[in-house]
C-alpha atoms as a PDB file:
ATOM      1  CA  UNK A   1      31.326  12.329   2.568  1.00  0.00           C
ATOM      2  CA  UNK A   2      33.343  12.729  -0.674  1.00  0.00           C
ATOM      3  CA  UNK A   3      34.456  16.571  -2.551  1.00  0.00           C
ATOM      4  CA  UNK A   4      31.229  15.155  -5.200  1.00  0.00           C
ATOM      5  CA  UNK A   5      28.903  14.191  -2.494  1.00  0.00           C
ATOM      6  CA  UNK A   6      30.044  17.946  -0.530  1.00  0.00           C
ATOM      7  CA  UNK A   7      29.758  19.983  -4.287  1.00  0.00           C
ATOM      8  CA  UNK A   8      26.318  18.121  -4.884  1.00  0.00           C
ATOM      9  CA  UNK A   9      25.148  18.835  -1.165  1.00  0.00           C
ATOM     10  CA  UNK A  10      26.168  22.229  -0.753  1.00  0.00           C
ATOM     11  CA  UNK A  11      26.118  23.492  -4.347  1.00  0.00           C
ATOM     12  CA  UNK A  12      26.683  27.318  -3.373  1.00  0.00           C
ATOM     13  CA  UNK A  13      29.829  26.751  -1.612  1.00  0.00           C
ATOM     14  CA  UNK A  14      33.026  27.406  -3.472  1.00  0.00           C
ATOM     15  CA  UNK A  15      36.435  25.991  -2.171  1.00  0.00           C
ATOM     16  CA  UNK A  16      38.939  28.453  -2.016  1.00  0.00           C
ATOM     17  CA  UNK A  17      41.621  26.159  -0.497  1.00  0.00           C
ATOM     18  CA  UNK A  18      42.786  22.361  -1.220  1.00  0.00           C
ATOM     19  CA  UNK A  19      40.436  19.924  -1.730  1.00  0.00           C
ATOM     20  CA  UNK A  20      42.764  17.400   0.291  1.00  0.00           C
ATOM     21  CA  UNK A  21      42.149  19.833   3.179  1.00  0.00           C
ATOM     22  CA  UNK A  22      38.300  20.063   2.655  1.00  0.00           C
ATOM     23  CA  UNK A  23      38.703  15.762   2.827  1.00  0.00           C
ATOM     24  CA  UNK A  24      40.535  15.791   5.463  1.00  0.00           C
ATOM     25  CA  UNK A  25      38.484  17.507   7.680  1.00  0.00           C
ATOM     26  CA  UNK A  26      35.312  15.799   6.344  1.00  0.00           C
ATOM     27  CA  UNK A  27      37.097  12.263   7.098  1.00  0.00           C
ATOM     28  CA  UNK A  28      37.868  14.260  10.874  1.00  0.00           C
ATOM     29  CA  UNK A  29      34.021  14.624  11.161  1.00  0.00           C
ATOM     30  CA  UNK A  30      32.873  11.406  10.255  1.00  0.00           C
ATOM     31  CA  UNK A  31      35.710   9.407  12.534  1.00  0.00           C
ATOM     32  CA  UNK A  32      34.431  11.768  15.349  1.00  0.00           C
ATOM     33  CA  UNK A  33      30.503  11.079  14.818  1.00  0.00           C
ATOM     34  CA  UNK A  34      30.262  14.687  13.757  1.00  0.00           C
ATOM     35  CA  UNK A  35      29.404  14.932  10.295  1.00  0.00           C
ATOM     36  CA  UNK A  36      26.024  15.967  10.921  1.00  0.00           C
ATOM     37  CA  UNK A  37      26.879  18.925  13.000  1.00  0.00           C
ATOM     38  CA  UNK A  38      29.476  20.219  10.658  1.00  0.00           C
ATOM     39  CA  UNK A  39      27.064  19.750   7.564  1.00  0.00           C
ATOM     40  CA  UNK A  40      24.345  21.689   9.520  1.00  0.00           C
ATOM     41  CA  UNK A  41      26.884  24.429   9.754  1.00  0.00           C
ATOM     42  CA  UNK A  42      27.953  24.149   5.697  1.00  0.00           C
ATOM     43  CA  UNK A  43      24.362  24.383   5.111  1.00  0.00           C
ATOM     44  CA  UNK A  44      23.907  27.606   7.197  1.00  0.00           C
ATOM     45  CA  UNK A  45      26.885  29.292   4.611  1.00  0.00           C
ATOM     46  CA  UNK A  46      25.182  27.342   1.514  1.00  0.00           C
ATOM     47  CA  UNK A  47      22.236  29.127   2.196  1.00  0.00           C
ATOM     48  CA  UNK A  48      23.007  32.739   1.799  1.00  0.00           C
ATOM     49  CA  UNK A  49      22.032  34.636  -2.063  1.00  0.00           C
ATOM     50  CA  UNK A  50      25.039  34.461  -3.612  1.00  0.00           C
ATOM     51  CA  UNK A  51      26.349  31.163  -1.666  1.00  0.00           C
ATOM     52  CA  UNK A  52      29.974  31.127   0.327  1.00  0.00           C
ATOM     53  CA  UNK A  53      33.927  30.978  -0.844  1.00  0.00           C
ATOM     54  CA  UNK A  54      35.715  28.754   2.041  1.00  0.00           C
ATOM     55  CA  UNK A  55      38.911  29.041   3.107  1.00  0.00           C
ATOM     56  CA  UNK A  56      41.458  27.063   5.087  1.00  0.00           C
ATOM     57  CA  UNK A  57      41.825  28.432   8.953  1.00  0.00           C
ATOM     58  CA  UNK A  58      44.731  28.413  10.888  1.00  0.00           C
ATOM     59  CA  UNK A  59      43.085  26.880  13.609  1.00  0.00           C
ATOM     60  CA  UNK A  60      42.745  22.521  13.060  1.00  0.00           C
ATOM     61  CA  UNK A  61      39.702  21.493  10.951  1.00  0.00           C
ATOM     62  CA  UNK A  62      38.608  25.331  10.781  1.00  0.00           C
ATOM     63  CA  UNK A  63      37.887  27.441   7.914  1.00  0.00           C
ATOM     64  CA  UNK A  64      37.420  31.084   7.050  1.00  0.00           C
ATOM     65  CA  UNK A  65      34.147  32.189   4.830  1.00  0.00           C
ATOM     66  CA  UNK A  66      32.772  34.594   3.062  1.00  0.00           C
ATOM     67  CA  UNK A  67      29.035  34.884   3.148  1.00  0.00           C
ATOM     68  CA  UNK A  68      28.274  36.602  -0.390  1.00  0.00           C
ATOM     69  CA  UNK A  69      24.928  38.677  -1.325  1.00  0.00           C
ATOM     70  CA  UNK A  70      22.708  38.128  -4.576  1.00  0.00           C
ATOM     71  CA  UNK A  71      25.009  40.329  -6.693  1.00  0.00           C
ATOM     72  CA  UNK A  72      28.446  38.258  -5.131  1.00  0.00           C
ATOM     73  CA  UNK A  73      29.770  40.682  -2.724  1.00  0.00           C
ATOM     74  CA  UNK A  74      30.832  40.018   0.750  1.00  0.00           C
ATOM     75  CA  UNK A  75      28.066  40.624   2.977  1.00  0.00           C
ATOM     76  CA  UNK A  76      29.689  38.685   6.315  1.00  0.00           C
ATOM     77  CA  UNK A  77      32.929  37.521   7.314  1.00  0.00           C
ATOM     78  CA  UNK A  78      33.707  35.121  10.021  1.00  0.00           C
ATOM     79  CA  UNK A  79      34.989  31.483  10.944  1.00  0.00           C
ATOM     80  CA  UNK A  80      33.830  27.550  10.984  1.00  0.00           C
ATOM     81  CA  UNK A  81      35.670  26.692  13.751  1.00  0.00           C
ATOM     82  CA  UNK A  82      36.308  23.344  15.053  1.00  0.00           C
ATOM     83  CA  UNK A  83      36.998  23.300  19.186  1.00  0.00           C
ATOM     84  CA  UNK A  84      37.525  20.056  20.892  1.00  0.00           C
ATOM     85  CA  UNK A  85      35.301  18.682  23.861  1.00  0.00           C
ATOM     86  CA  UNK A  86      35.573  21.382  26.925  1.00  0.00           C
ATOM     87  CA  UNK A  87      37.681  23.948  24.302  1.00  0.00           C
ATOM     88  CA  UNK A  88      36.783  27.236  25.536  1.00  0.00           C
ATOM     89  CA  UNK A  89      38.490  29.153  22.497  1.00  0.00           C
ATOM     90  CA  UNK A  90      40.642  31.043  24.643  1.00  0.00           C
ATOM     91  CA  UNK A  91      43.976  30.599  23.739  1.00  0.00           C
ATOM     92  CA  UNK A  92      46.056  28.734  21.065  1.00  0.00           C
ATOM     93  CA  UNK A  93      44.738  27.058  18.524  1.00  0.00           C
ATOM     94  CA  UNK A  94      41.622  28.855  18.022  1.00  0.00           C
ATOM     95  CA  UNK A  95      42.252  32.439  19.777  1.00  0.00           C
ATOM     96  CA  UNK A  96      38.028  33.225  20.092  1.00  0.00           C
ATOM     97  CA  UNK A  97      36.031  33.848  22.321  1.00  0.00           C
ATOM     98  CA  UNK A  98      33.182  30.809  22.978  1.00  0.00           C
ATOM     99  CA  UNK A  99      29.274  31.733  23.822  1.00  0.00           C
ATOM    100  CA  UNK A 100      27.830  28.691  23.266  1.00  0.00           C
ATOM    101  CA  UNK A 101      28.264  25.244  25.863  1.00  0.00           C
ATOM    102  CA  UNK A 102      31.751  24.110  25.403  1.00  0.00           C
ATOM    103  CA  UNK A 103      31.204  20.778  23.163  1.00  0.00           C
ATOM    104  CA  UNK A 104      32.846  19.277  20.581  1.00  0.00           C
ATOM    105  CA  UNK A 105      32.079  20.021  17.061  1.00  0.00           C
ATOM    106  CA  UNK A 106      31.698  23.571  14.934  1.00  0.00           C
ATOM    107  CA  UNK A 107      31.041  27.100  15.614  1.00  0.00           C
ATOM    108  CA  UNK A 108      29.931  30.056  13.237  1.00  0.00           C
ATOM    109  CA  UNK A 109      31.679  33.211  14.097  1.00  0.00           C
ATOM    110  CA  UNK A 110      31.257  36.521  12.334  1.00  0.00           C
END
C-alpha cells in the first residue's frame, strides 16, 4: 500500500508524523501478511466524525491517535500498537497491558 493508496483509503486520517514512517510500517505489514489486519484497525480510527490525527509511537510499527468528534475535538486517546507473535505487552517495547490472544498484528488501546 502506498501514502496515495493509504490517503485515498482512509480519507479521515491525518498524518501527524513522517510519511517515511507511515511507509515503513505499511511495507512491515505487507512483508508480514498483515496488511489486512492493520487496515481493519486504520479503518476503525477513519471512521469516527471528525476522522483521526496519527502519530508515531515509541513502541516499533506503533502509533499514537487521536479519535476526533464532529466539531474536531479529541474525543479518545489511545495506541495502534504492533506486538509480535506470543508479545504479551508487558515489558519493553510496548509497556501495555494485552486482553486479547497474544498474536501477531495490531491492537487498539484507549
Amino acid at each position: 500500500m502506498t501514502i496515495t493508496e493509504f490517503r485515498t483509503e482512509f480519507p479521515k486520517i491525518e498524518l501527524r508524523c513522517a510519511e517515511e514512517y507511515l511507509e515503513k510500517v505499511l511495507t512491515f505489514a505487507e512483508k508480514r501478511g498483515k496488511l489486512a489486519d492493520l487496515k481493519d484497525r486504520l479503518e476503525r480510527l477513519n471512521g469516527f466524525p471528525g476522522g483521526s490525527h496519527l502519530f508515531k509511537d515509541y513502541a516499533p510499527y506503533s502509533f499514537e491517535f487521536a479519535a476526533l468528534n464532529s466539531k474536531g475535538h479529541p474525543m479518545l486517546i489511545g495506541g495502534l500498537l504492533y506486538y509480535g507473535a506470543g508479545d504479551s505487552g508487558v515489558g519493553g517495547p510496548t509497556y501495555s497491558v494485552r486482553l486479547e490472544e497474544a498474536t501477531e498484528g495490531w491492537e487498539l488501546h484507549s
